[in-house]
PDB file of N, CA and C in Angstrom:
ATOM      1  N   UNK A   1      41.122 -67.866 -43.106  1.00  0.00           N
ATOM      2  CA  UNK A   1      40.504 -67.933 -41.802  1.00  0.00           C
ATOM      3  C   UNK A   1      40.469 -69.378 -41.318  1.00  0.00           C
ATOM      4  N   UNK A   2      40.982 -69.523 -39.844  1.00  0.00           N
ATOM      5  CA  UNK A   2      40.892 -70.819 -39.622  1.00  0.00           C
ATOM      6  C   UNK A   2      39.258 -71.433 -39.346  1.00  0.00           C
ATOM      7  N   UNK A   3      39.260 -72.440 -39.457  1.00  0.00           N
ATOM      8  CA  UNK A   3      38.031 -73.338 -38.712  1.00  0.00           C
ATOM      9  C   UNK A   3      37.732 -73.240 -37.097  1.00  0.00           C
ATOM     10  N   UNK A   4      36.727 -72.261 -36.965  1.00  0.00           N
ATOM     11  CA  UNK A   4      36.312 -72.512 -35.395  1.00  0.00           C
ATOM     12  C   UNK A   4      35.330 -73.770 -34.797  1.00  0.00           C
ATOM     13  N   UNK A   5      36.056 -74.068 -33.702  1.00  0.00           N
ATOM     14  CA  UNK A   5      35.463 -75.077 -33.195  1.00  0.00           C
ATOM     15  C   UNK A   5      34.693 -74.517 -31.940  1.00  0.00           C
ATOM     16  N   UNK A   6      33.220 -75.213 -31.939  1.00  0.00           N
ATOM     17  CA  UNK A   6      32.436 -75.270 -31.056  1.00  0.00           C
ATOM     18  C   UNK A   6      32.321 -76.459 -29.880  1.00  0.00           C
ATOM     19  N   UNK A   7      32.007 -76.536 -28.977  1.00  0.00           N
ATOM     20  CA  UNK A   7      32.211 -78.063 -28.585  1.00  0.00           C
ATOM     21  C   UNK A   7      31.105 -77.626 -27.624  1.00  0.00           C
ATOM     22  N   UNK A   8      30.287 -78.639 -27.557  1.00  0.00           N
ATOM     23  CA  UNK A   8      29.373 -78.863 -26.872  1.00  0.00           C
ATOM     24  C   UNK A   8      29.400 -80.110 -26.056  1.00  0.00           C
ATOM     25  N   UNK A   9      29.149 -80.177 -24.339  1.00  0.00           N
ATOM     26  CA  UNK A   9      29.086 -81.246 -23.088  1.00  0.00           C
ATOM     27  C   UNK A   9      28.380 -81.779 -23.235  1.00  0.00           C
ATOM     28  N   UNK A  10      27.053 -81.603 -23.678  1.00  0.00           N
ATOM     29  CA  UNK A  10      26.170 -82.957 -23.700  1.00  0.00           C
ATOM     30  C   UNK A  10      25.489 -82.345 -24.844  1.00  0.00           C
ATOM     31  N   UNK A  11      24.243 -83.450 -25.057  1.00  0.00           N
ATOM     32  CA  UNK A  11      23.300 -83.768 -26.247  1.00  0.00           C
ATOM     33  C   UNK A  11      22.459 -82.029 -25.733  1.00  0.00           C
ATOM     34  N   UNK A  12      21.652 -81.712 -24.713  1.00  0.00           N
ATOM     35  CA  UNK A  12      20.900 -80.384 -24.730  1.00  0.00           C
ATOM     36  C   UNK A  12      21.678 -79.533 -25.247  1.00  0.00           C
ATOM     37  N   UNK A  13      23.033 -79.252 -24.734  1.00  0.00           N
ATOM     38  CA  UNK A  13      23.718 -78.205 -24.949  1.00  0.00           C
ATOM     39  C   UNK A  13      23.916 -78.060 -26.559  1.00  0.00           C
ATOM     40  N   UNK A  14      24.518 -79.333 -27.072  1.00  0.00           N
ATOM     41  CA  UNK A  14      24.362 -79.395 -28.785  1.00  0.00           C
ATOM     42  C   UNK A  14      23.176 -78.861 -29.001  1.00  0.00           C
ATOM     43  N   UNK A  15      22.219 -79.306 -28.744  1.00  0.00           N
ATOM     44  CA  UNK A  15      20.629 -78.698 -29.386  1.00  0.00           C
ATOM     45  C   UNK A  15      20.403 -76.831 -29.321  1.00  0.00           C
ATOM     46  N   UNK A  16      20.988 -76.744 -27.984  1.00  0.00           N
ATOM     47  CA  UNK A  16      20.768 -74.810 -27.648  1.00  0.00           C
ATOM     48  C   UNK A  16      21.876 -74.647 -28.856  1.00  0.00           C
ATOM     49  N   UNK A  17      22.736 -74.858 -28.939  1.00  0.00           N
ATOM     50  CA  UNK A  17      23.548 -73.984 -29.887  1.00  0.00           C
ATOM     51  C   UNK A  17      23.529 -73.999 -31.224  1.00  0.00           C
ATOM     52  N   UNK A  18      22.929 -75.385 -31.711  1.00  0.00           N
ATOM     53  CA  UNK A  18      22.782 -75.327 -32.978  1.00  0.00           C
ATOM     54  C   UNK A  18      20.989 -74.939 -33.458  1.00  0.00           C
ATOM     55  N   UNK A  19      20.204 -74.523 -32.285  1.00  0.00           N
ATOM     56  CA  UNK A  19      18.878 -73.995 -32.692  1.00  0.00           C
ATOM     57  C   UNK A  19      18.735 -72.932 -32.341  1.00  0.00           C
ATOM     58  N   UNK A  20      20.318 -71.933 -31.269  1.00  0.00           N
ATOM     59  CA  UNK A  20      20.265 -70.564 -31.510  1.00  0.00           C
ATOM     60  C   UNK A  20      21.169 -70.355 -32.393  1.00  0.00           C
ATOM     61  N   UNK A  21      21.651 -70.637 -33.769  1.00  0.00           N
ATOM     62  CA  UNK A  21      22.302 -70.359 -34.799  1.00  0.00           C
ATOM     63  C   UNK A  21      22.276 -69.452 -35.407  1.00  0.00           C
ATOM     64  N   UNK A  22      22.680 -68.711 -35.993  1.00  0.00           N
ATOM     65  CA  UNK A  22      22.361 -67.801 -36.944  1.00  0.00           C
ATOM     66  C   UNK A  22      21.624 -66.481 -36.158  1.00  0.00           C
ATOM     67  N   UNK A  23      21.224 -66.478 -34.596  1.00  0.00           N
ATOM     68  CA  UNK A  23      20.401 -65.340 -34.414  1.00  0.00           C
ATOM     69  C   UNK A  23      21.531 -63.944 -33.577  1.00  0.00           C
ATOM     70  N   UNK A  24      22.935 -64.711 -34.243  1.00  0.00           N
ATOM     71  CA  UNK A  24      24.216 -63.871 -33.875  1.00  0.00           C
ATOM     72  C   UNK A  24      24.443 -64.126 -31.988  1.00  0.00           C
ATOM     73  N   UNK A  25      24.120 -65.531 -31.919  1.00  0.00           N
ATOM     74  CA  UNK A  25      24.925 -66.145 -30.916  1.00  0.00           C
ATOM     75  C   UNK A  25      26.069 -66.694 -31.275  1.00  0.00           C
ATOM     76  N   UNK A  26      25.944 -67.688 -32.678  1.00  0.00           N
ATOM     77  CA  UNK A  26      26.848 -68.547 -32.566  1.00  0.00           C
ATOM     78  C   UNK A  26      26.350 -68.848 -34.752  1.00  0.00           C
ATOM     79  N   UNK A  27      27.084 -68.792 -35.427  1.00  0.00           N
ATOM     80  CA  UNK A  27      27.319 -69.207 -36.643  1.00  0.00           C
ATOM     81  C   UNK A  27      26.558 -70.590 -36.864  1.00  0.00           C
ATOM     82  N   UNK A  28      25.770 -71.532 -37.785  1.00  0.00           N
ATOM     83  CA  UNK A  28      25.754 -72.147 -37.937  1.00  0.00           C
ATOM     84  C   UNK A  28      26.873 -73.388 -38.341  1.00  0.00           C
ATOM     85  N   UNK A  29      27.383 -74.290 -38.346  1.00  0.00           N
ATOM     86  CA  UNK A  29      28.829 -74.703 -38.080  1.00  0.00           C
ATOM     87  C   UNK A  29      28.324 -75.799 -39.791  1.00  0.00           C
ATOM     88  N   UNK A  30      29.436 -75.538 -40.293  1.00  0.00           N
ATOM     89  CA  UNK A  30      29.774 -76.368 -41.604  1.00  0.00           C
ATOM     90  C   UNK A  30      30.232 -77.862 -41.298  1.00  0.00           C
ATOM     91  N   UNK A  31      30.113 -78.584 -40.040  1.00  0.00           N
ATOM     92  CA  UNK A  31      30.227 -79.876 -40.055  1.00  0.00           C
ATOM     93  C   UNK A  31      30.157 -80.185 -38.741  1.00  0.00           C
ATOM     94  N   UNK A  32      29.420 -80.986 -38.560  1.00  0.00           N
ATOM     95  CA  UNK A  32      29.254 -81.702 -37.248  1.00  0.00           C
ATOM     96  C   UNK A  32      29.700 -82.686 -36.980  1.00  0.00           C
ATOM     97  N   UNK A  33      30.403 -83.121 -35.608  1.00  0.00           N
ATOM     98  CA  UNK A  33      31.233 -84.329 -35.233  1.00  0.00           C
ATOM     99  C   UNK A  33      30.293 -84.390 -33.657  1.00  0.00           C
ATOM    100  N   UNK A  34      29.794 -85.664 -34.041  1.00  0.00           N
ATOM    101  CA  UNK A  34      28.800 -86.031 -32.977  1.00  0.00           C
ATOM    102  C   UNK A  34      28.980 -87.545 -32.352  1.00  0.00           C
ATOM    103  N   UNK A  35      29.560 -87.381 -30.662  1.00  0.00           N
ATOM    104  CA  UNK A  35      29.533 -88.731 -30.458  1.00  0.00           C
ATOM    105  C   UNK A  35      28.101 -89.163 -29.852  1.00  0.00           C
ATOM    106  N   UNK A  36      27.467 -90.512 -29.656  1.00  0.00           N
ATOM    107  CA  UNK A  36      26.421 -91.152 -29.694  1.00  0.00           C
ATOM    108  C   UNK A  36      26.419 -91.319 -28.039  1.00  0.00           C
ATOM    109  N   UNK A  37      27.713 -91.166 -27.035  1.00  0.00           N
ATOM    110  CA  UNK A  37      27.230 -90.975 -25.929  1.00  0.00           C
ATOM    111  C   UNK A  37      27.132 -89.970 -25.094  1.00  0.00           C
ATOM    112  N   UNK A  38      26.320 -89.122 -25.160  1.00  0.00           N
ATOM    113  CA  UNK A  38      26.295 -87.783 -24.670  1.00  0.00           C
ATOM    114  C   UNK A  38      25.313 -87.974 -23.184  1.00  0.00           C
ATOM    115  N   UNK A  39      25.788 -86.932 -22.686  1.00  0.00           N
ATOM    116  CA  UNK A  39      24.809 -87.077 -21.022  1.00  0.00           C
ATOM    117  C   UNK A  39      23.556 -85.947 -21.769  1.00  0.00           C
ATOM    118  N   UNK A  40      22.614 -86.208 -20.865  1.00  0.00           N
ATOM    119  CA  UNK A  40      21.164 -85.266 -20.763  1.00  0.00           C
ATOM    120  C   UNK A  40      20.429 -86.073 -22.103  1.00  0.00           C
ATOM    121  N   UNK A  41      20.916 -85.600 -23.545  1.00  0.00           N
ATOM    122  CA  UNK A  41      20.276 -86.183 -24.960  1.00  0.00           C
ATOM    123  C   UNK A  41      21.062 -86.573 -25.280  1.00  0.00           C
ATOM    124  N   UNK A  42      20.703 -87.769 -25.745  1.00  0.00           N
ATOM    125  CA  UNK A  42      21.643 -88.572 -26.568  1.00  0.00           C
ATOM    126  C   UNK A  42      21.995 -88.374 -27.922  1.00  0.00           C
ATOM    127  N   UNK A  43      23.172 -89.098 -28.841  1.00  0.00           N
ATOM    128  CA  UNK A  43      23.431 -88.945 -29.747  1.00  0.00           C
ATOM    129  C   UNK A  43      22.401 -88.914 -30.700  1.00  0.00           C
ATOM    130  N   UNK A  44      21.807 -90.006 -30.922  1.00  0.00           N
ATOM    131  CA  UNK A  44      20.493 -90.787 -32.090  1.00  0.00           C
ATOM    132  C   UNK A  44      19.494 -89.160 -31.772  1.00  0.00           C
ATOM    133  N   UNK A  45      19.466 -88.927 -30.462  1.00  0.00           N
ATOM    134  CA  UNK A  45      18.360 -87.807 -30.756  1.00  0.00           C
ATOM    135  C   UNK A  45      18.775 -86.406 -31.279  1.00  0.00           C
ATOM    136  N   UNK A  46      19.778 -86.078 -31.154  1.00  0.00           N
ATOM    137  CA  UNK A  46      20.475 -85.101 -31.557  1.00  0.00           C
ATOM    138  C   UNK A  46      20.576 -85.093 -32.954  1.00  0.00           C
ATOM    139  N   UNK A  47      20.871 -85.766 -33.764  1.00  0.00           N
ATOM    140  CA  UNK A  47      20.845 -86.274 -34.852  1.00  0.00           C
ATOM    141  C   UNK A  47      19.610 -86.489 -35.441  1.00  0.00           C
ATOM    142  N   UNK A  48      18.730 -86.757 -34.709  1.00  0.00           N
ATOM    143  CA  UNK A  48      17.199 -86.915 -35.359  1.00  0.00           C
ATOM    144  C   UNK A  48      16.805 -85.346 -35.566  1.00  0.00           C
ATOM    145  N   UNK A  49      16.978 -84.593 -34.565  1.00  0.00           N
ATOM    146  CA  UNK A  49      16.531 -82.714 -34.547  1.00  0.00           C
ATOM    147  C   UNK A  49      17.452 -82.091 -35.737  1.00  0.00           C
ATOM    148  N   UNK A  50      18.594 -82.461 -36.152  1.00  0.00           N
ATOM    149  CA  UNK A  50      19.527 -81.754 -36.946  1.00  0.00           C
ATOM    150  C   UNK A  50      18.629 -82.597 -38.581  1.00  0.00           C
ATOM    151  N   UNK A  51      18.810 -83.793 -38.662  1.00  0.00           N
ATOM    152  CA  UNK A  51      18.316 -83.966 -39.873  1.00  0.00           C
ATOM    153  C   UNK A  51      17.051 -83.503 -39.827  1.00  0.00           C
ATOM    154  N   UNK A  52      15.843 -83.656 -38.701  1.00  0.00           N
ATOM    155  CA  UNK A  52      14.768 -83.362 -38.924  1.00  0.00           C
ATOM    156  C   UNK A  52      14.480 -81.589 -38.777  1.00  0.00           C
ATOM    157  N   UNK A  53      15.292 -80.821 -39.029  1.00  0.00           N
ATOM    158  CA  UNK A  53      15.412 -79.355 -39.542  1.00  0.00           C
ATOM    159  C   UNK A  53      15.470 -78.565 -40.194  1.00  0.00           C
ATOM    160  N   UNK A  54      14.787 -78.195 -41.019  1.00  0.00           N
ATOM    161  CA  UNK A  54      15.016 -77.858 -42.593  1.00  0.00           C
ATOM    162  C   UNK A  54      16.472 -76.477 -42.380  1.00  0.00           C
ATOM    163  N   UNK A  55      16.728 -76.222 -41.272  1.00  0.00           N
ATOM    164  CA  UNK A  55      17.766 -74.857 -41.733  1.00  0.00           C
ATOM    165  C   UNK A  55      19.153 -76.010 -41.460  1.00  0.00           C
ATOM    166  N   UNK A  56      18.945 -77.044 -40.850  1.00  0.00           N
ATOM    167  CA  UNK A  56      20.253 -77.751 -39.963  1.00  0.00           C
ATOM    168  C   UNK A  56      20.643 -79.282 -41.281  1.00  0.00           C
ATOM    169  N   UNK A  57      19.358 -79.533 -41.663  1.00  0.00           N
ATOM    170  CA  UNK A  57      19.521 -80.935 -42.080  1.00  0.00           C
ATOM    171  C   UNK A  57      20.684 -81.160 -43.149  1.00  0.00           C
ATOM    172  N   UNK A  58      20.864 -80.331 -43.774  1.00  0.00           N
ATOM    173  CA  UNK A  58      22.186 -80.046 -45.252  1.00  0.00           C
ATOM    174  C   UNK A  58      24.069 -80.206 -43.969  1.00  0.00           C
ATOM    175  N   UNK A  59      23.987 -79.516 -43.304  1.00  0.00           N
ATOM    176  CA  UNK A  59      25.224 -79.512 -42.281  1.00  0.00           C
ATOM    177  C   UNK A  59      25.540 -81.556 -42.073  1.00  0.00           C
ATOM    178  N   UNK A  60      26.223 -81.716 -42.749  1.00  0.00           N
ATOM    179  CA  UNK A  60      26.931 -82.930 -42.745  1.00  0.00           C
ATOM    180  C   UNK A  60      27.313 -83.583 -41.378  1.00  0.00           C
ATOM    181  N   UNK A  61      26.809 -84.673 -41.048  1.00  0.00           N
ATOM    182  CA  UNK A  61      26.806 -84.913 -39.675  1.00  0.00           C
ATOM    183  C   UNK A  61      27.791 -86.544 -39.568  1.00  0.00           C
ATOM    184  N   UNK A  62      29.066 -85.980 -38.861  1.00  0.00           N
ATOM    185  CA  UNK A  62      29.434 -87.347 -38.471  1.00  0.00           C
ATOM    186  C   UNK A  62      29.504 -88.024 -37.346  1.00  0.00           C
ATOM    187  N   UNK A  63      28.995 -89.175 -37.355  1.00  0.00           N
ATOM    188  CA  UNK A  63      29.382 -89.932 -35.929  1.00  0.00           C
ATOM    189  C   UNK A  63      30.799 -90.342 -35.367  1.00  0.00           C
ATOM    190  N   UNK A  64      31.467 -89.702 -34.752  1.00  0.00           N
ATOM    191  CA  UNK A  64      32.266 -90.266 -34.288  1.00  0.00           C
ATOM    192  C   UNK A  64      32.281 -91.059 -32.912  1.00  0.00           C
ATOM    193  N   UNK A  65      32.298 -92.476 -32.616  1.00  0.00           N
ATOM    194  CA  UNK A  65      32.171 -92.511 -31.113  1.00  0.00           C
ATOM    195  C   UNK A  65      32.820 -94.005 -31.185  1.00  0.00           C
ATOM    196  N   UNK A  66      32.809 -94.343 -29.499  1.00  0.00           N
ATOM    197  CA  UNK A  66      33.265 -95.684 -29.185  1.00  0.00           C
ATOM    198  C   UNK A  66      32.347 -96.986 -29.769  1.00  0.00           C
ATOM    199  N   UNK A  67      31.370 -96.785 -29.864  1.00  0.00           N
ATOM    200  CA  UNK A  67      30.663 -97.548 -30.327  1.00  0.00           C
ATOM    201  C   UNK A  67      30.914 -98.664 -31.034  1.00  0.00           C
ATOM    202  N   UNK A  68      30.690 -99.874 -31.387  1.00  0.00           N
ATOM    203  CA  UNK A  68      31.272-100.483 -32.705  1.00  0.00           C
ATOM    204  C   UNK A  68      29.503-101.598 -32.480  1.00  0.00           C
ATOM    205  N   UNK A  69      28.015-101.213 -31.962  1.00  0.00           N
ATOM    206  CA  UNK A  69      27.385-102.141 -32.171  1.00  0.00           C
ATOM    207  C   UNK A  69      26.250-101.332 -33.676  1.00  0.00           C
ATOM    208  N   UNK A  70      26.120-102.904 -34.342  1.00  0.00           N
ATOM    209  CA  UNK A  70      25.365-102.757 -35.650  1.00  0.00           C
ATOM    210  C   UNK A  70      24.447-101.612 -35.277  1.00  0.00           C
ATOM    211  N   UNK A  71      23.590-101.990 -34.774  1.00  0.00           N
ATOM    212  CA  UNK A  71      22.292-100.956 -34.305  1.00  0.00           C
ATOM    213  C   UNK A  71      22.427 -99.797 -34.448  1.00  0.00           C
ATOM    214  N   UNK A  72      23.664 -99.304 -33.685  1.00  0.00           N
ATOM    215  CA  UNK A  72      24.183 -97.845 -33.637  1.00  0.00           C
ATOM    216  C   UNK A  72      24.254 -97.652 -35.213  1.00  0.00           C
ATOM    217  N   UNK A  73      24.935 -98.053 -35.570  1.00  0.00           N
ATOM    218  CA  UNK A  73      25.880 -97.582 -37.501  1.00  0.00           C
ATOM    219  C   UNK A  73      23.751 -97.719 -37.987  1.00  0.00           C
ATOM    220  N   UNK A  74      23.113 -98.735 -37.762  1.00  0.00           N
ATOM    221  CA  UNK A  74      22.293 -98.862 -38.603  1.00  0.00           C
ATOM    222  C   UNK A  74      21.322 -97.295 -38.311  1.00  0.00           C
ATOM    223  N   UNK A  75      20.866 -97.398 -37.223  1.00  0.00           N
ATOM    224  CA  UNK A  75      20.213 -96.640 -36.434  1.00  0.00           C
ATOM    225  C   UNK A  75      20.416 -95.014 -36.956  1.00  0.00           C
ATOM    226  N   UNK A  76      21.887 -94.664 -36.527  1.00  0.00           N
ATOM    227  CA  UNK A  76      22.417 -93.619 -37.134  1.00  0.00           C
ATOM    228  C   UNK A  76      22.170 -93.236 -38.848  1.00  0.00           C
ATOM    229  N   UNK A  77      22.313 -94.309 -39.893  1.00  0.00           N
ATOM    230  CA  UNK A  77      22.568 -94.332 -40.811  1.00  0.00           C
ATOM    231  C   UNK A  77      20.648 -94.107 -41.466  1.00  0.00           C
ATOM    232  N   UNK A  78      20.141 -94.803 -40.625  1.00  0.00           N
ATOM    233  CA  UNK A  78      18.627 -94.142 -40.754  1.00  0.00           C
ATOM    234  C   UNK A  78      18.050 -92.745 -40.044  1.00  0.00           C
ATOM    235  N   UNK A  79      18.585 -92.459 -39.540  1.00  0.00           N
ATOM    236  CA  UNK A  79      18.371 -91.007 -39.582  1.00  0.00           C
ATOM    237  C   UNK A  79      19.192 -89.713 -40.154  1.00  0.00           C
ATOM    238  N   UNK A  80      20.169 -90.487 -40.719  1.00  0.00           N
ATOM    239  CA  UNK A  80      20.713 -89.596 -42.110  1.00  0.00           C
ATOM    240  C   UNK A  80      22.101 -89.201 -41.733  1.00  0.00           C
ATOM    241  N   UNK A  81      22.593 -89.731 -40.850  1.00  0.00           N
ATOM    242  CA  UNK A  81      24.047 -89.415 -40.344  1.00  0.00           C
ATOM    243  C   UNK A  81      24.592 -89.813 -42.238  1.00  0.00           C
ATOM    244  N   UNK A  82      26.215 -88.822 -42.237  1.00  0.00           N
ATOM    245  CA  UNK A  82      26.797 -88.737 -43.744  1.00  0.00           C
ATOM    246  C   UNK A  82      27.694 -89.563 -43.334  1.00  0.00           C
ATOM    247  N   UNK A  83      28.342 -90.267 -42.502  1.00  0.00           N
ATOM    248  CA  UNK A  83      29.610 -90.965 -41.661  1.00  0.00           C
ATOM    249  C   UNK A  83      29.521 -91.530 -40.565  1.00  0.00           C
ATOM    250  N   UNK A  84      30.016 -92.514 -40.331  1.00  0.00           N
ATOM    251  CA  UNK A  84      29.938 -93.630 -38.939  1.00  0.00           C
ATOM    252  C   UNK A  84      31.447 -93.964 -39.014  1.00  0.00           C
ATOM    253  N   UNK A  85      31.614 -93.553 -37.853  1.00  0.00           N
ATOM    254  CA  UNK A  85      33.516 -94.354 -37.414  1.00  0.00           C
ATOM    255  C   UNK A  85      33.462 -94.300 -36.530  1.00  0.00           C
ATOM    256  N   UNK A  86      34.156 -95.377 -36.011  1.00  0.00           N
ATOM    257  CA  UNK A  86      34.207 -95.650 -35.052  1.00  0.00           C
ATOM    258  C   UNK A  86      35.352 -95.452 -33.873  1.00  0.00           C
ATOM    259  N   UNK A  87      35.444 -94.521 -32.820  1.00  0.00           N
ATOM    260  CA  UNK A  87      36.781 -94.107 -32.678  1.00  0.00           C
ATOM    261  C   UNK A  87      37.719 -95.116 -32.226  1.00  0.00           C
ATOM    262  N   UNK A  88      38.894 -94.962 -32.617  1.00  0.00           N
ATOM    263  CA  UNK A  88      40.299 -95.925 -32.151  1.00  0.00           C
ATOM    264  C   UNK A  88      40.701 -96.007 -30.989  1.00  0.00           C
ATOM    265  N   UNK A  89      41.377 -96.943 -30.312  1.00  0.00           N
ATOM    266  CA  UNK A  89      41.480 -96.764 -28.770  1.00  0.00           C
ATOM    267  C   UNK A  89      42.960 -96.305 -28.646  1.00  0.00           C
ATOM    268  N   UNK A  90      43.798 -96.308 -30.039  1.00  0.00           N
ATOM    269  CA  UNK A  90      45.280 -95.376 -29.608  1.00  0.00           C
ATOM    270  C   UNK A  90      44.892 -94.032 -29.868  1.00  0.00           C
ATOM    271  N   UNK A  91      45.893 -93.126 -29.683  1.00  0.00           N
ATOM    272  CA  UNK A  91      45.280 -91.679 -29.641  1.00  0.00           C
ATOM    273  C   UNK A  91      46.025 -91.212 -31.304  1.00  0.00           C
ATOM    274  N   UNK A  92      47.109 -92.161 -31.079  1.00  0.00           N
ATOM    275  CA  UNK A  92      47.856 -92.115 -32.606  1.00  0.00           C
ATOM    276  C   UNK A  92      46.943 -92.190 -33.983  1.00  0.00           C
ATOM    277  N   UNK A  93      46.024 -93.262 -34.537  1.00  0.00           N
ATOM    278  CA  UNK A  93      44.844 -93.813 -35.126  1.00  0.00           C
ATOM    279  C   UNK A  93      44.112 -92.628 -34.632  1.00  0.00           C
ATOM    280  N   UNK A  94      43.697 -92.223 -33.539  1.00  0.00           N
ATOM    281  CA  UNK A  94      42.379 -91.184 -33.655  1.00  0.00           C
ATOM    282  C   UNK A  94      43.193 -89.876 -34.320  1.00  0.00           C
ATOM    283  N   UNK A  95      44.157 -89.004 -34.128  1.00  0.00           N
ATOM    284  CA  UNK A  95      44.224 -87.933 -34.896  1.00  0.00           C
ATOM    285  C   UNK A  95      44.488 -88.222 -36.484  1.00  0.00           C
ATOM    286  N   UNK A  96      44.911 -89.826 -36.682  1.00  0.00           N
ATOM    287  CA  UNK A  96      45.108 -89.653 -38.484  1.00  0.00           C
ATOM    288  C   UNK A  96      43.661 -89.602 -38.716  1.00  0.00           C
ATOM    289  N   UNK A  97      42.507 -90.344 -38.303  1.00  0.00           N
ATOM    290  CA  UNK A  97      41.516 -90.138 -38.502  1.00  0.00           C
ATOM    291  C   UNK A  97      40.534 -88.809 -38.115  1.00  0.00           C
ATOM    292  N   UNK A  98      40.630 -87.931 -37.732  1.00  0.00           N
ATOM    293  CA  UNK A  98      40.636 -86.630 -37.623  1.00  0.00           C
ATOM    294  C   UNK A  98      40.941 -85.796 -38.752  1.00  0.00           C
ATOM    295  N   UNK A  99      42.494 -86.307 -38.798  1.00  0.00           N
ATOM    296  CA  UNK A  99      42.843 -85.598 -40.260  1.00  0.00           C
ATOM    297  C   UNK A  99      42.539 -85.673 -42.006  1.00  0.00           C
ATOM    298  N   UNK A 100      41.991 -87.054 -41.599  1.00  0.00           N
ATOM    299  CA  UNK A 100      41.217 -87.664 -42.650  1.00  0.00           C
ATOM    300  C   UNK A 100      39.883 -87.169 -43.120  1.00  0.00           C
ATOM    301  N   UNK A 101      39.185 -87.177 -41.675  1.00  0.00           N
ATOM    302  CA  UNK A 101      37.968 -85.938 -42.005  1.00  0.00           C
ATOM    303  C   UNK A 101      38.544 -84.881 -41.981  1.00  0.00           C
ATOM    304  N   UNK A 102      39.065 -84.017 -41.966  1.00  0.00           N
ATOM    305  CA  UNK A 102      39.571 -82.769 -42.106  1.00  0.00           C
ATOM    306  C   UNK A 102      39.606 -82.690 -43.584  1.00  0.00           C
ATOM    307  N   UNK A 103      40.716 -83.780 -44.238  1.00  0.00           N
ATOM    308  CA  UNK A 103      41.429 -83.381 -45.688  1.00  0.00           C
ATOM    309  C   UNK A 103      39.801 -83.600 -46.977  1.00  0.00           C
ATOM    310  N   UNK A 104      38.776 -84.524 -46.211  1.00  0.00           N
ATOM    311  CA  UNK A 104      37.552 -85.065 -46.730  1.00  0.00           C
ATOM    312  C   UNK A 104      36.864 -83.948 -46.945  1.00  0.00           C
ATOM    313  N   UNK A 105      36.054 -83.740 -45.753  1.00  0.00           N
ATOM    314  CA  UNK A 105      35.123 -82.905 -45.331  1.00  0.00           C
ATOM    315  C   UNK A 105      35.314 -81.119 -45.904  1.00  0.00           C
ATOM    316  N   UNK A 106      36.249 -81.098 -45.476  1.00  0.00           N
ATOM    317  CA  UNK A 106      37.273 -78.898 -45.354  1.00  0.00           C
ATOM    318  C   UNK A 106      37.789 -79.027 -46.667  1.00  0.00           C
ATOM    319  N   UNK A 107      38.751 -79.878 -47.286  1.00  0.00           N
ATOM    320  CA  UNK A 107      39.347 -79.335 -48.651  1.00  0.00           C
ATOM    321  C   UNK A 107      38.108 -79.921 -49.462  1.00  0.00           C
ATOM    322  N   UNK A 108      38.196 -81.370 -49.587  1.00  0.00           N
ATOM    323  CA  UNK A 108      38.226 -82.310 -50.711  1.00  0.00           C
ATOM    324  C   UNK A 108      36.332 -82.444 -51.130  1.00  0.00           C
ATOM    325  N   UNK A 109      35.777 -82.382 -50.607  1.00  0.00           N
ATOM    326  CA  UNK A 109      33.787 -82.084 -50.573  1.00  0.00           C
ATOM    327  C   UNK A 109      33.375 -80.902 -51.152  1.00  0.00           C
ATOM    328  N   UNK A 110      32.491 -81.086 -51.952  1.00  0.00           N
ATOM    329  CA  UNK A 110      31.945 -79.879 -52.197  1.00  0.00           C
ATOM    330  C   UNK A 110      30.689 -79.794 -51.291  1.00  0.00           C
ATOM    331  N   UNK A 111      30.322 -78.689 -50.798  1.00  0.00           N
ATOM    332  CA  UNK A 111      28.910 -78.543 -49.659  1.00  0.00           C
ATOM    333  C   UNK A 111      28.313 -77.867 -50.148  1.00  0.00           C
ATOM    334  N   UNK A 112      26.729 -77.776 -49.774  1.00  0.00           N
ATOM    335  CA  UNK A 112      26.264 -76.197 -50.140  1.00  0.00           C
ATOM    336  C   UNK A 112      26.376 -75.431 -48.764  1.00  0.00           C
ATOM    337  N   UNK A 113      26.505 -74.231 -49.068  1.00  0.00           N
ATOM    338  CA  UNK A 113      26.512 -73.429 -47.763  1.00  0.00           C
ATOM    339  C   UNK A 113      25.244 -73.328 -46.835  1.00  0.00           C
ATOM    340  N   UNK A 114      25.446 -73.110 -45.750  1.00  0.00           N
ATOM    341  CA  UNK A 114      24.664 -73.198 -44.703  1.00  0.00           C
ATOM    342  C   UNK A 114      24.227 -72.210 -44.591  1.00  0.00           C
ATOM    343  N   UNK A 115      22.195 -71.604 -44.288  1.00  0.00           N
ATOM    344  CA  UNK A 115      22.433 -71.013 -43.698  1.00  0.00           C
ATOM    345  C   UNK A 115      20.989 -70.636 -43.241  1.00  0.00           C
ATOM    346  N   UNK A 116      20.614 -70.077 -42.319  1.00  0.00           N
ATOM    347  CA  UNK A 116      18.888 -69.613 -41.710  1.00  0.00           C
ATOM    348  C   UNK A 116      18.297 -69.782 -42.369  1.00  0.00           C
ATOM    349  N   UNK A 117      18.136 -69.181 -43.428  1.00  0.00           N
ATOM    350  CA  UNK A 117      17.182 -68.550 -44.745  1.00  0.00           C
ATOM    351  C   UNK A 117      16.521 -69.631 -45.334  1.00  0.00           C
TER     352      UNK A 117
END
């Protein structure tokens, strides 16, 4: 079975879908790719509700974004983000790095499974 992707427009919309999870809207998702500039909620807060969740906080959360200031990586890294990268400005560099979390995260990690309960 392949990997479904969810994608969420801004920081609220991330929050509705990953806090109606599991109630057979939408699956809880085995890895999160979260950039830090989102419209409505921002990244840092989005990230604060997922770690601060006892059904969400285990779901591995990476930052991916333009970003490159300390604060952010630190900031992030205190509220429990598992990854900080920073995205590339060729598009070439962003899919090896894509695939990198892919071969990381999907094969090469062991997780525990996710789930309501």
């Amino acid at each position: 079975m392949k990997n479904q992707l969810t994608v969420a427009r801004d920081g609220q919309e991330a929050l509705d879908i990953l806090f109606s999870s599991g109630n057979g809207n939408h699956a809880l998702p085995g890895l999160i790719l979260l950039d830090l500039n989102l419209p409505k909620v921002d990244g840092h807060e989005v990230l604060a509700a997922i770690k601060g969740d006892p059904h969400l906080r285990r779901i591995p959360v990476i930052v991916l974004t333009a970003s490159t200031r300390e604060e952010d990586i630190v900031r992030s890294y205190d509220l429990g983000v598992n990854t900080f990268i920073t995205k590339p400005v060729q598009f070439e560099e962003f899919i090896k790095i894509v695939a990198t979390i892919k071969e990381y995260w999907i094969v090469i990690a062991s997780l525990p499974s996710v789930d309501r309960n």
